[in-house]
N, C-alpha and C. Protein backbone atom coordinates (compact mmCIF):
# COMPACT_ATOMS: atom_id res chain seq x y z
N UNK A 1 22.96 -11.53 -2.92
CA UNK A 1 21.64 -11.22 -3.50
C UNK A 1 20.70 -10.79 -2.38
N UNK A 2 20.06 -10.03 -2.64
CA UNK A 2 19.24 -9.26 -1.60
C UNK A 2 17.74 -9.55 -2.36
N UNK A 3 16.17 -9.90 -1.03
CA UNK A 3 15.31 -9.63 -1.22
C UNK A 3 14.75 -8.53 -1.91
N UNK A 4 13.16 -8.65 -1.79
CA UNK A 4 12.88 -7.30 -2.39
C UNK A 4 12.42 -6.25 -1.53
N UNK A 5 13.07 -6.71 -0.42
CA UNK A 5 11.90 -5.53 0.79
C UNK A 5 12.22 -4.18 0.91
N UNK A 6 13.07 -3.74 0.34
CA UNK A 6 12.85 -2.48 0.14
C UNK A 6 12.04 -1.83 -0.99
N UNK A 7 11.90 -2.85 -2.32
CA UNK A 7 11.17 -2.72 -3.23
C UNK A 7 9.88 -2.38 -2.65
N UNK A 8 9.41 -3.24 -1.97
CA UNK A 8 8.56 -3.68 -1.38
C UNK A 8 7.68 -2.23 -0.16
N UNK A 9 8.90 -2.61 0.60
CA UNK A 9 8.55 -0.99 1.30
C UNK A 9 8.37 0.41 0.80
N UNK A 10 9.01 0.55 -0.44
CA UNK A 10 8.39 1.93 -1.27
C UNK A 10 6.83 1.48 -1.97
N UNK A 11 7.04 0.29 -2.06
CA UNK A 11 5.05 -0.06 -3.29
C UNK A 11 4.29 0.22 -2.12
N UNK A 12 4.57 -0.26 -0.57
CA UNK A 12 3.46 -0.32 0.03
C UNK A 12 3.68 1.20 0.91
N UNK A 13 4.81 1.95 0.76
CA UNK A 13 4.49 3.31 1.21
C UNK A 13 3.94 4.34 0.32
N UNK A 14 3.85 3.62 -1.23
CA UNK A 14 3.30 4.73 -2.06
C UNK A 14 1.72 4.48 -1.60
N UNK A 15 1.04 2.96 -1.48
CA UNK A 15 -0.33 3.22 -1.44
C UNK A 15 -0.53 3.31 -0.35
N UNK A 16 0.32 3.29 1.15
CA UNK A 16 0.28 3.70 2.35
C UNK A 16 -0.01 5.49 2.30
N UNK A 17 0.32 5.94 1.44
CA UNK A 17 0.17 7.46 1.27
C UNK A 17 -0.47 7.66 0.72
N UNK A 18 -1.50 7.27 -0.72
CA UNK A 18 -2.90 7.25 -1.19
C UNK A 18 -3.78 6.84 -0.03
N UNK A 19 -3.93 5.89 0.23
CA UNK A 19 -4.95 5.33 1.47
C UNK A 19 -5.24 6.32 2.65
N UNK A 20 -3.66 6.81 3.04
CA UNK A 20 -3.93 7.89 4.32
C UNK A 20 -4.83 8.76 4.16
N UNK A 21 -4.95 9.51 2.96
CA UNK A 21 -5.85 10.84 2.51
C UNK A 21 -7.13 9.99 2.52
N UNK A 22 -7.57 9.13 1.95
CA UNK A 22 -8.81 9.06 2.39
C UNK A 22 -9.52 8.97 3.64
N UNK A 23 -10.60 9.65 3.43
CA UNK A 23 -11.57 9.93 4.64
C UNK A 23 -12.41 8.92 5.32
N UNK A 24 -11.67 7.77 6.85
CA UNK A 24 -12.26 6.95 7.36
C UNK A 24 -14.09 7.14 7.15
N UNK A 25 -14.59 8.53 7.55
CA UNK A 25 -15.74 8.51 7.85
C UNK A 25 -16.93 8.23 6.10
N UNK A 26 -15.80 8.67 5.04
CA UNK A 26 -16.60 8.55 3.90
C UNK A 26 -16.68 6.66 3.65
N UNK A 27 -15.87 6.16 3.95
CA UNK A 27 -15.87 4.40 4.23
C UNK A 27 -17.29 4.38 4.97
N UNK A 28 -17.25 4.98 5.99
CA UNK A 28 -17.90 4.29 7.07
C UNK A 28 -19.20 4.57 6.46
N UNK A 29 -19.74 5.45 6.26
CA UNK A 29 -20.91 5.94 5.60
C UNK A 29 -21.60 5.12 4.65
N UNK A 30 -20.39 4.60 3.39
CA UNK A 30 -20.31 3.73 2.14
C UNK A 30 -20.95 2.68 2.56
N UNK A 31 -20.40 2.21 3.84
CA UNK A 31 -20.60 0.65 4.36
C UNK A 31 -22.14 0.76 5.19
N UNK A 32 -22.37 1.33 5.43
CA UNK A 32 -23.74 1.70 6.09
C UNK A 32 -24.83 1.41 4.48
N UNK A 33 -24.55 2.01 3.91
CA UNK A 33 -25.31 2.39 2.33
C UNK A 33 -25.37 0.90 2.17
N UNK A 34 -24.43 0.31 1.74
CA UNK A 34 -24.40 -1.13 1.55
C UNK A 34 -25.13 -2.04 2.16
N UNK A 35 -24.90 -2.44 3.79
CA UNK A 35 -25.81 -2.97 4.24
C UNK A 35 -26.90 -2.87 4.51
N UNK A 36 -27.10 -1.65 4.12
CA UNK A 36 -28.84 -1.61 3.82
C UNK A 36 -29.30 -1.35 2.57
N UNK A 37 -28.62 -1.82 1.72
CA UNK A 37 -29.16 -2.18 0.03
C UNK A 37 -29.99 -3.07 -0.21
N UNK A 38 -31.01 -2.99 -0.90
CA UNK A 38 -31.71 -4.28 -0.89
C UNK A 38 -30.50 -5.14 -2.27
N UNK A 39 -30.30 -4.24 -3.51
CA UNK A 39 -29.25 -5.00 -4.36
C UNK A 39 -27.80 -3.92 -4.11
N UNK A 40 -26.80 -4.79 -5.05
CA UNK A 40 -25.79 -3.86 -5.27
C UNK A 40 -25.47 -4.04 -6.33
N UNK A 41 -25.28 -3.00 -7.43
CA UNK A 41 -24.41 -3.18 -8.90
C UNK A 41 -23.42 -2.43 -8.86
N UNK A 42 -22.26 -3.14 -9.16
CA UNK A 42 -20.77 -2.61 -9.06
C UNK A 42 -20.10 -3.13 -10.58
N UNK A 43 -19.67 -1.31 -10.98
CA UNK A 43 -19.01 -1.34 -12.22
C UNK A 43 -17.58 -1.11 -12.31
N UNK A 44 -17.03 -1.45 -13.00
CA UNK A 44 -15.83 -0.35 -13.72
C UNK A 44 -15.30 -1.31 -14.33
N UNK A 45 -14.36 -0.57 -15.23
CA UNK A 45 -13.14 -1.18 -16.59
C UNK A 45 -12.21 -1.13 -16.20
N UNK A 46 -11.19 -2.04 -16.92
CA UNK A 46 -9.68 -2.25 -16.50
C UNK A 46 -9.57 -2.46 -15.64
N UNK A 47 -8.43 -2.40 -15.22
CA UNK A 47 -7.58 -3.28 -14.42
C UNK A 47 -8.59 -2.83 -12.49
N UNK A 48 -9.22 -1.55 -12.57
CA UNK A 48 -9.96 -0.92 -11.34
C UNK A 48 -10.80 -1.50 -11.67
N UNK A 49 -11.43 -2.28 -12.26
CA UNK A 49 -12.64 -2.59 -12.85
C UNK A 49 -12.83 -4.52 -12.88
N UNK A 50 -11.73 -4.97 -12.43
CA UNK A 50 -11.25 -6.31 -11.66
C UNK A 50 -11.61 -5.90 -10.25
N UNK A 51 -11.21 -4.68 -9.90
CA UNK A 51 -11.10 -4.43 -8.23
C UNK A 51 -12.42 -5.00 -8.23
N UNK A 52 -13.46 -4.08 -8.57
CA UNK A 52 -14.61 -3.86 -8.08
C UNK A 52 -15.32 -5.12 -8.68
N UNK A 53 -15.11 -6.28 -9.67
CA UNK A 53 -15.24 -7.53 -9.97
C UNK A 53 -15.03 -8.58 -8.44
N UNK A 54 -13.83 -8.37 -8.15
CA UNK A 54 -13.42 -8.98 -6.61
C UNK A 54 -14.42 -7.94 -5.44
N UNK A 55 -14.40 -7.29 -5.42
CA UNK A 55 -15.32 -6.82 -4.35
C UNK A 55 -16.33 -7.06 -4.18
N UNK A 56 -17.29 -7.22 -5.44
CA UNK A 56 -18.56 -7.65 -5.68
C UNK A 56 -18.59 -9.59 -5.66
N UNK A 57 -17.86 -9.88 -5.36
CA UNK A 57 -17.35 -11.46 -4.90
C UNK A 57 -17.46 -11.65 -3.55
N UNK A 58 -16.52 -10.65 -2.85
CA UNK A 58 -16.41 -10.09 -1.24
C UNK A 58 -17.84 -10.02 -0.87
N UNK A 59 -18.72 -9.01 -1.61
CA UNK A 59 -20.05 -8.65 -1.54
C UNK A 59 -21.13 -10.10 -0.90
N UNK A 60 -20.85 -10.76 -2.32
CA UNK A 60 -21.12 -11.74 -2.34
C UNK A 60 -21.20 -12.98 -0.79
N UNK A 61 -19.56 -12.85 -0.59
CA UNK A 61 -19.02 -13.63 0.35
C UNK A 61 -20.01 -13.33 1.85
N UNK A 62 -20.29 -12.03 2.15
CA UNK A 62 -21.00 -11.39 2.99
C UNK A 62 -22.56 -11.67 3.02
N UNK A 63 -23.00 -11.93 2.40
CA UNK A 63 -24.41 -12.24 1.83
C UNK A 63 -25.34 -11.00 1.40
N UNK A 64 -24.35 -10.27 0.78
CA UNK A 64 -25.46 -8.89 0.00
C UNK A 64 -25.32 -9.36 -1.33
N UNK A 65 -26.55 -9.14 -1.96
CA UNK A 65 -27.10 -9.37 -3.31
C UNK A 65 -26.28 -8.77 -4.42
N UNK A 66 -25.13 -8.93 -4.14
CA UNK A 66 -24.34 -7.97 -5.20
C UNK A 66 -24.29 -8.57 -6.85
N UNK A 67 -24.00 -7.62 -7.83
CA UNK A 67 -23.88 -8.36 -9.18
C UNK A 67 -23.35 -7.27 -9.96
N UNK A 68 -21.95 -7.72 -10.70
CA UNK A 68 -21.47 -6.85 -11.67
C UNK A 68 -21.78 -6.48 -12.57
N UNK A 69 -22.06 -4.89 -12.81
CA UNK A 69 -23.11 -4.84 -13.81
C UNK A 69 -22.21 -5.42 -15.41
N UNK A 70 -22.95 -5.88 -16.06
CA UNK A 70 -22.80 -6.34 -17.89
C UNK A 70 -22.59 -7.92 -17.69
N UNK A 71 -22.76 -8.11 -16.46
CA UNK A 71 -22.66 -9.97 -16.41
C UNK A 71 -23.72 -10.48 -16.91
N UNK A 72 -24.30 -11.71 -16.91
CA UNK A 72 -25.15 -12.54 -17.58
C UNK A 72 -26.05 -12.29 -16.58
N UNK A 73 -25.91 -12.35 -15.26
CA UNK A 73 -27.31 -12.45 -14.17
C UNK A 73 -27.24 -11.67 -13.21
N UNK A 74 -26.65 -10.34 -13.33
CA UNK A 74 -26.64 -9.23 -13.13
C UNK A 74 -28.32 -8.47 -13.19
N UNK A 75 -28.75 -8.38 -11.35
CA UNK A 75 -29.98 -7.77 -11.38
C UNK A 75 -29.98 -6.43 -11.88
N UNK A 76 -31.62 -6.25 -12.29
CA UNK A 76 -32.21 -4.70 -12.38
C UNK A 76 -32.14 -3.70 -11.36
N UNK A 77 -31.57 -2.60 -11.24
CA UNK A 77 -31.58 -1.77 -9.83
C UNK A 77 -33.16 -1.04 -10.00
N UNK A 78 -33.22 -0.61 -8.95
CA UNK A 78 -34.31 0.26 -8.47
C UNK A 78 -34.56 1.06 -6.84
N UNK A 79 -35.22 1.85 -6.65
CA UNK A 79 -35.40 2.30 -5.52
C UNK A 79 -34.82 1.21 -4.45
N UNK A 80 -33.76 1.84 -3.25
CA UNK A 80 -33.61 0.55 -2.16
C UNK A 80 -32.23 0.17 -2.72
N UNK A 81 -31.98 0.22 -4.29
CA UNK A 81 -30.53 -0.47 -4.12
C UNK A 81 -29.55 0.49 -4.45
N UNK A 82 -28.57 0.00 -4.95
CA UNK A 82 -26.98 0.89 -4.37
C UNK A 82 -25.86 0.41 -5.82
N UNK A 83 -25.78 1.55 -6.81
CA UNK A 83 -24.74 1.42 -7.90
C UNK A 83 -23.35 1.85 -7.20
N UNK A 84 -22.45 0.96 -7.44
CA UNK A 84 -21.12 1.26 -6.91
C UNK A 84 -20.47 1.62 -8.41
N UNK A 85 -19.47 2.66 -8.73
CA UNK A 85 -18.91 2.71 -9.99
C UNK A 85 -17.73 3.33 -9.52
N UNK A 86 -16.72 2.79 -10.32
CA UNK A 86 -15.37 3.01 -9.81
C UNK A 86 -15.37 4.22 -11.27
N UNK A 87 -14.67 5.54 -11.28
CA UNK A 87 -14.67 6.14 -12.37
C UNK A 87 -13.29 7.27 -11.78
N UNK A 88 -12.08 6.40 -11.73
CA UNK A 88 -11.09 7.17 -11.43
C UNK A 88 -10.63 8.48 -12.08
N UNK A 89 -10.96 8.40 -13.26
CA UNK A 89 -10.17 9.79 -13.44
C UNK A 89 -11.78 10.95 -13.88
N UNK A 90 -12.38 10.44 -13.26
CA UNK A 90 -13.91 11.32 -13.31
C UNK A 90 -15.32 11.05 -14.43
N UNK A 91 -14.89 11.95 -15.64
CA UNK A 91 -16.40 11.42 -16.31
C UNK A 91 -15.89 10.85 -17.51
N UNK A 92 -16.00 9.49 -16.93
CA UNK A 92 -16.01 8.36 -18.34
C UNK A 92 -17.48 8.38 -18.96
N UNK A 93 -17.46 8.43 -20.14
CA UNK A 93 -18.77 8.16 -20.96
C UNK A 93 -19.65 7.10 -20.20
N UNK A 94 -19.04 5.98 -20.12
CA UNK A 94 -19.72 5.01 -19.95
C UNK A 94 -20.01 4.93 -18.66
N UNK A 95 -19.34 5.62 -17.12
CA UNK A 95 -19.62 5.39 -15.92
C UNK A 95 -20.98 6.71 -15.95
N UNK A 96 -20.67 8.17 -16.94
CA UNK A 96 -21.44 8.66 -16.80
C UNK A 96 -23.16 8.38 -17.20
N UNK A 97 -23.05 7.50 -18.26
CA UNK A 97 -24.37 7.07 -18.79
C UNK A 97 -24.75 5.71 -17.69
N UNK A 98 -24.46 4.79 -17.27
CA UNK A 98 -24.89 3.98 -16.41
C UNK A 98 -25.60 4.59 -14.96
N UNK A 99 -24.41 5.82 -14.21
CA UNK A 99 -24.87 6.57 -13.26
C UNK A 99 -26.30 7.28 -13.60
N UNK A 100 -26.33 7.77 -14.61
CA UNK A 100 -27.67 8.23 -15.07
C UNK A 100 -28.74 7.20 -15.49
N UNK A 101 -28.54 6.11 -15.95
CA UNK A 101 -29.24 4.68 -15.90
C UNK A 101 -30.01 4.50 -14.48
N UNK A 102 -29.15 4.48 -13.49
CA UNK A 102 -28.79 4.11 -11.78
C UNK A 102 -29.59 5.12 -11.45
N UNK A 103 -29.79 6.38 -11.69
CA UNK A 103 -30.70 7.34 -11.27
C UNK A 103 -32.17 7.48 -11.57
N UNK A 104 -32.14 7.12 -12.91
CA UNK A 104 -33.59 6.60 -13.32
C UNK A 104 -34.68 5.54 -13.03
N UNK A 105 -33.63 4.52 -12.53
CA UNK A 105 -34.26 3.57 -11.85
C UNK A 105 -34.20 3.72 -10.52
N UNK A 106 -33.83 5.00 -9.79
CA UNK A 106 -34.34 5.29 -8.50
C UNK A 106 -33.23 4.96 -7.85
N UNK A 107 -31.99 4.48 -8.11
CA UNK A 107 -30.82 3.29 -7.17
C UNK A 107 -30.47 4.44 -6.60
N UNK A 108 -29.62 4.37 -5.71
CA UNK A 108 -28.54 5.62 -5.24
C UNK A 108 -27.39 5.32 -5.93
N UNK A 109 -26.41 6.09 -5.32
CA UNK A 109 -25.38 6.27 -6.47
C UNK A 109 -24.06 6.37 -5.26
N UNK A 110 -22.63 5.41 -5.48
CA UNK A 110 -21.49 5.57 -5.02
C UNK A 110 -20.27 5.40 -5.72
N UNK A 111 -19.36 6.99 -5.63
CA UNK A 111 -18.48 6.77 -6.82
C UNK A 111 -16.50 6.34 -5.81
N UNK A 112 -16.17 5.72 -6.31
CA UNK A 112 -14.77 5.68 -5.84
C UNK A 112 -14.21 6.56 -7.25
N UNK A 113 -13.27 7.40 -6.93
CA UNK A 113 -12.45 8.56 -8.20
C UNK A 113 -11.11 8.76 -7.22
N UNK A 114 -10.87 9.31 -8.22
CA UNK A 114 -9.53 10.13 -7.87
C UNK A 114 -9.76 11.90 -8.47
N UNK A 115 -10.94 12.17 -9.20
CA UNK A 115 -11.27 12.87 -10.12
C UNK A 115 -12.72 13.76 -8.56
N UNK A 116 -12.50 13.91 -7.71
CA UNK A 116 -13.44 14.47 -6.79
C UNK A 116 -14.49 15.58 -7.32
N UNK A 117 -13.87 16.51 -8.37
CA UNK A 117 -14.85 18.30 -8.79
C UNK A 117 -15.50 17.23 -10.01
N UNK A 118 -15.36 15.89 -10.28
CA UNK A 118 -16.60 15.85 -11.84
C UNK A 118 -17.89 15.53 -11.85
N UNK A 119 -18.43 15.72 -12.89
CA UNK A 119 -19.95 15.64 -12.50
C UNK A 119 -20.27 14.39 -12.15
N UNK A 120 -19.68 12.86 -12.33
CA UNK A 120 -19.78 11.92 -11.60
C UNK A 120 -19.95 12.21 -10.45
N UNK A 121 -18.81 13.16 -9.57
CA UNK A 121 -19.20 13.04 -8.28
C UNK A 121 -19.79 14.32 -7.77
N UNK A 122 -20.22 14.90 -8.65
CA UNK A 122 -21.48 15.75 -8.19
C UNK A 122 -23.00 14.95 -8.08
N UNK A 123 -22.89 14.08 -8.68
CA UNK A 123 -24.47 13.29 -8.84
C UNK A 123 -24.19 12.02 -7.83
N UNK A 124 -23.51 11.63 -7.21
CA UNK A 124 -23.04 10.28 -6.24
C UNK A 124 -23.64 11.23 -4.92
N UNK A 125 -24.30 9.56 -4.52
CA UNK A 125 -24.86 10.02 -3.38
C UNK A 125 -23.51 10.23 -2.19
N UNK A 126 -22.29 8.98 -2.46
CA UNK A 126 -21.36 8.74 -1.68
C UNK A 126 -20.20 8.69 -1.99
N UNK A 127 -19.08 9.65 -1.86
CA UNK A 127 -17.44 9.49 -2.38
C UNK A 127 -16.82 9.56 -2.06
N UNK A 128 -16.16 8.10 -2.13
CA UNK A 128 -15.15 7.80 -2.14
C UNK A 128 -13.80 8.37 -2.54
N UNK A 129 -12.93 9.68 -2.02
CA UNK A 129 -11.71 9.94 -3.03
C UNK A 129 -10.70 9.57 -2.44
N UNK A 130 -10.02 8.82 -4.03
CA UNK A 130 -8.92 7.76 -3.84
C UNK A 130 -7.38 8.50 -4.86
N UNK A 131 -7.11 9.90 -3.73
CA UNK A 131 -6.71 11.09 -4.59
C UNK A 131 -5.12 10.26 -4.76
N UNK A 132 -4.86 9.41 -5.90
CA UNK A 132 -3.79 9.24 -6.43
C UNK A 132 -3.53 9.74 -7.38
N UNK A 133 -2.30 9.83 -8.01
CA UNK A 133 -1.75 10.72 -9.47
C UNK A 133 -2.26 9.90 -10.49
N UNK A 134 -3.07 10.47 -11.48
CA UNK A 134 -3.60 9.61 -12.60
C UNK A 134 -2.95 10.28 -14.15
N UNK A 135 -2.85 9.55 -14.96
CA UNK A 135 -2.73 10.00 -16.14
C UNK A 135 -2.21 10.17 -17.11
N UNK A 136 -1.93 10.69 -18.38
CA UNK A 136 -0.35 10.88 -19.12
C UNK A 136 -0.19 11.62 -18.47
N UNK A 137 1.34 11.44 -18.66
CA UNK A 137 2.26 12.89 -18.16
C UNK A 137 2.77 12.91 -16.89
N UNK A 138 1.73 12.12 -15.94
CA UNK A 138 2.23 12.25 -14.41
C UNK A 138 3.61 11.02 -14.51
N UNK A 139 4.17 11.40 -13.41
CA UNK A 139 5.32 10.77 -12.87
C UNK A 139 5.31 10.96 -11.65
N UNK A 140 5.07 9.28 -11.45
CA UNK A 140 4.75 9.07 -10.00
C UNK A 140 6.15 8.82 -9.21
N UNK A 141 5.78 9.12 -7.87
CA UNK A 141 7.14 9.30 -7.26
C UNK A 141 7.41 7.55 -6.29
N UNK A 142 7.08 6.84 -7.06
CA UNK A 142 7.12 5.35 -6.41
C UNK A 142 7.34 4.72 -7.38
N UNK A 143 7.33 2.86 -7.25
CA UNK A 143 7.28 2.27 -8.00
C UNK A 143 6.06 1.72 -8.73
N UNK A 144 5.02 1.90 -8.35
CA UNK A 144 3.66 2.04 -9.11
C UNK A 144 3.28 2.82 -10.04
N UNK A 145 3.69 2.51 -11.33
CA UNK A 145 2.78 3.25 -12.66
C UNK A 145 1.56 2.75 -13.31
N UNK A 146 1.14 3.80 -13.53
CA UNK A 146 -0.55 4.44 -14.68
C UNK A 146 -1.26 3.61 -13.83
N UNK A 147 -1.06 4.78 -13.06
CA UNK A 147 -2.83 4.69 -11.75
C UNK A 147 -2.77 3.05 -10.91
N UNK A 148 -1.17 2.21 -10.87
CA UNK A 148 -1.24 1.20 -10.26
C UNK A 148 -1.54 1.52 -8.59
N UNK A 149 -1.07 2.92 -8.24
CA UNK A 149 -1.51 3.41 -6.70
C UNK A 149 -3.06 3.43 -6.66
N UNK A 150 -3.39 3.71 -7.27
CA UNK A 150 -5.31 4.16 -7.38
C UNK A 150 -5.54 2.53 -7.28
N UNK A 151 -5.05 1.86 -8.16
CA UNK A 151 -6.24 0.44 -8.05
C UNK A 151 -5.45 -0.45 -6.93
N UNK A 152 -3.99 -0.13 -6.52
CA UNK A 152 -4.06 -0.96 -5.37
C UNK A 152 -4.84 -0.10 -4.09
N UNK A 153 -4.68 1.54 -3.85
CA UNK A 153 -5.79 1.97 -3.16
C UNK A 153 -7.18 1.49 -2.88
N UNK A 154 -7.72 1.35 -4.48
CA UNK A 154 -9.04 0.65 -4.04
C UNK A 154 -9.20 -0.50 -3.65
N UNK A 155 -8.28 -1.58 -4.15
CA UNK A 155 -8.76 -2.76 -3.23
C UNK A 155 -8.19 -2.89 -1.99
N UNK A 156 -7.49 -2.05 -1.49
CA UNK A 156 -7.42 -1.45 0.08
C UNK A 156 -8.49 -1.39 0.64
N UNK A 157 -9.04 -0.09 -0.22
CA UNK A 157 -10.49 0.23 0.71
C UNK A 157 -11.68 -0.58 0.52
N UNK A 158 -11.68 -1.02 -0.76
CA UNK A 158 -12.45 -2.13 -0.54
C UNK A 158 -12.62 -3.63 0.65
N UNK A 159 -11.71 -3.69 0.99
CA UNK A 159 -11.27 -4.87 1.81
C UNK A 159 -11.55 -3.76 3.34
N UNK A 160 -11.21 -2.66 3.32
CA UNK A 160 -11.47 -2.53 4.63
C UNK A 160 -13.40 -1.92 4.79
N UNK A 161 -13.93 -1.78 3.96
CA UNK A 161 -14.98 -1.64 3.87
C UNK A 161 -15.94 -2.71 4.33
N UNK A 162 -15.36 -4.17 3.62
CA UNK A 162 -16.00 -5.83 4.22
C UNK A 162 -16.06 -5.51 6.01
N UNK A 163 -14.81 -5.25 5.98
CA UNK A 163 -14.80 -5.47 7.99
C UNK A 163 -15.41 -4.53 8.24
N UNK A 164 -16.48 -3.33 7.88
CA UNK A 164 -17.25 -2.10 8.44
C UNK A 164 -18.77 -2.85 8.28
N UNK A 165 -18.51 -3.44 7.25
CA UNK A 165 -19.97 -4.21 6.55
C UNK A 165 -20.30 -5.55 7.05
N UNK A 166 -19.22 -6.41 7.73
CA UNK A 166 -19.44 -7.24 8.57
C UNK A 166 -20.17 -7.09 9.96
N UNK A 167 -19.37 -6.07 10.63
CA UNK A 167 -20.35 -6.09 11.67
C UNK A 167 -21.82 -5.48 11.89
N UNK A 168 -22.28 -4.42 10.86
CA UNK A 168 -23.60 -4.32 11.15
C UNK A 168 -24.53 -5.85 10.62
N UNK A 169 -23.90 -6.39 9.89
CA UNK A 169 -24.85 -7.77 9.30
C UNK A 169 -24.73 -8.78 10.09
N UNK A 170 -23.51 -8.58 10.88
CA UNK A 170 -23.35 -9.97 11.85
C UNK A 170 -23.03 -10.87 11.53
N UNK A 171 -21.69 -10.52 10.21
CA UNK A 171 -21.59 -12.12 9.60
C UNK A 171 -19.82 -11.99 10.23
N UNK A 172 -19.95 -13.59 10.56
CA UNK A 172 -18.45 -13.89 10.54
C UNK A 172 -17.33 -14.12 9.20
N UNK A 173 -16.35 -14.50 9.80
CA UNK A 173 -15.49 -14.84 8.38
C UNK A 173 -15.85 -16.49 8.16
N UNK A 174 -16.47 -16.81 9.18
CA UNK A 174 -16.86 -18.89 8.62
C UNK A 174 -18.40 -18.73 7.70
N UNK A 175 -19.16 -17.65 8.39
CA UNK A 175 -20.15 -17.23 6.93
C UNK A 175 -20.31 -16.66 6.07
N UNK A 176 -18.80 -16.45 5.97
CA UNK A 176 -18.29 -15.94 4.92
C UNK A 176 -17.60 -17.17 3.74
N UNK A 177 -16.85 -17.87 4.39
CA UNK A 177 -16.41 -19.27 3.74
C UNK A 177 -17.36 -20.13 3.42
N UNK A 178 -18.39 -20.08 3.91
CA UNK A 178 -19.84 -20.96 3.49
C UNK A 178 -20.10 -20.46 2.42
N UNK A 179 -19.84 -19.31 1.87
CA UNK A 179 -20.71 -18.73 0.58
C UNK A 179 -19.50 -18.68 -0.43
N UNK A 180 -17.95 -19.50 -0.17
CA UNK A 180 -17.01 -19.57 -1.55
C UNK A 180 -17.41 -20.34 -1.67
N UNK A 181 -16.68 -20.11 -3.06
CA UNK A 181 -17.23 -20.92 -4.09
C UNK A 181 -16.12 -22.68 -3.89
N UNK A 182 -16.36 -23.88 -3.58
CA UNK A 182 -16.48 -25.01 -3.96
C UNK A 182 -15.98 -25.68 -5.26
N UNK A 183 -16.40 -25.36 -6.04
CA UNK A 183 -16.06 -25.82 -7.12
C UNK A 183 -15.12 -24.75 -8.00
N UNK A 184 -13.65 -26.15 -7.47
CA UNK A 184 -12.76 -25.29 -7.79
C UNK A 184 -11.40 -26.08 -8.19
């Protein structure tokens, strides 16, 4: 009987090959935006839409004011703060009407997609593209199916985004463990 590491080595060379295409400097930029947010509201659905649930935790962990938007105590944005919306395959109804929400109240705007030409990310101040195969019909050439490369991509980049966002704030990883959660 054999492990799974070769299993293993194709899952993590398929999102080893999503991740590569993205653009270090569009991270770096993202993470700049962030730490100087006064809030952060971070959306999305499904299973990408957990990502950005855990990130906005991460957020959390860091000490930025983050809050998922449709939660119970989920702040008001306005001028100064920063909508994060994950809208992988481009213009979802609902990422598109919130982004336009996010604009009215002055927030800036950052999209993670895989969907780069849609009008989502014509109106984002900052993007993220997380160019994996999305969709019916595609057949992905790994063991990751329906966009499982895209959402393990994003919580890739999400996680490497914390360590860009750590050091301009100056937080360690022990003030970071001060702000989990305890009750548990």
């Amino acid at each position: 009987m054999t492990g799974l590491a070769e299993e293993a080595d194709a899952l993590f060379g398929q999102v080893r090959g999503v991740m590569s295409a993205i653009p270090a400097d569009r991270l770096d930029a993202l993470a700049q935006a962030i730490a100087q947010a006064r809030i952060c509201a971070l959306y999305g659905q499904g299973r990408a839409g957990l990502v950005m649930e855990a990130f906005t935790m991460r957020l959390h962990h860091l000490g930025v004011d983050a809050h998922a938007v449709g939660a119970m105590n989920a702040s008001p944005v306005g001028p100064g703060d920063l909508f994060l919306v994950n809208a992988a395959m481009g213009d979802l109804p609902t990422a598109l009407a919130l982004i336009a929400s996010a604009r009215r109240a002055g927030a800036g705007v950052a999209l993670f997609t895989a969907a780069v030409d849609s009008d989502a990310a014509a109106d984002a101040d900052h993007v993220v593209p997380i160019p994996a195969l999305m969709g019916r019909g595609v057949d992905p050439t790994g063991p990751l199916v329906m966009g499982g490369a895209y959402e393990w991509a994003l919580l890739g980049a999400t996680e490497l985004l914390v360590h860009r966002i750590m050091r301009p704030l100056g937080v360690t990883q022990d003030a970071m463990w001060a702000r989990h959660a305890n009750l548990l």
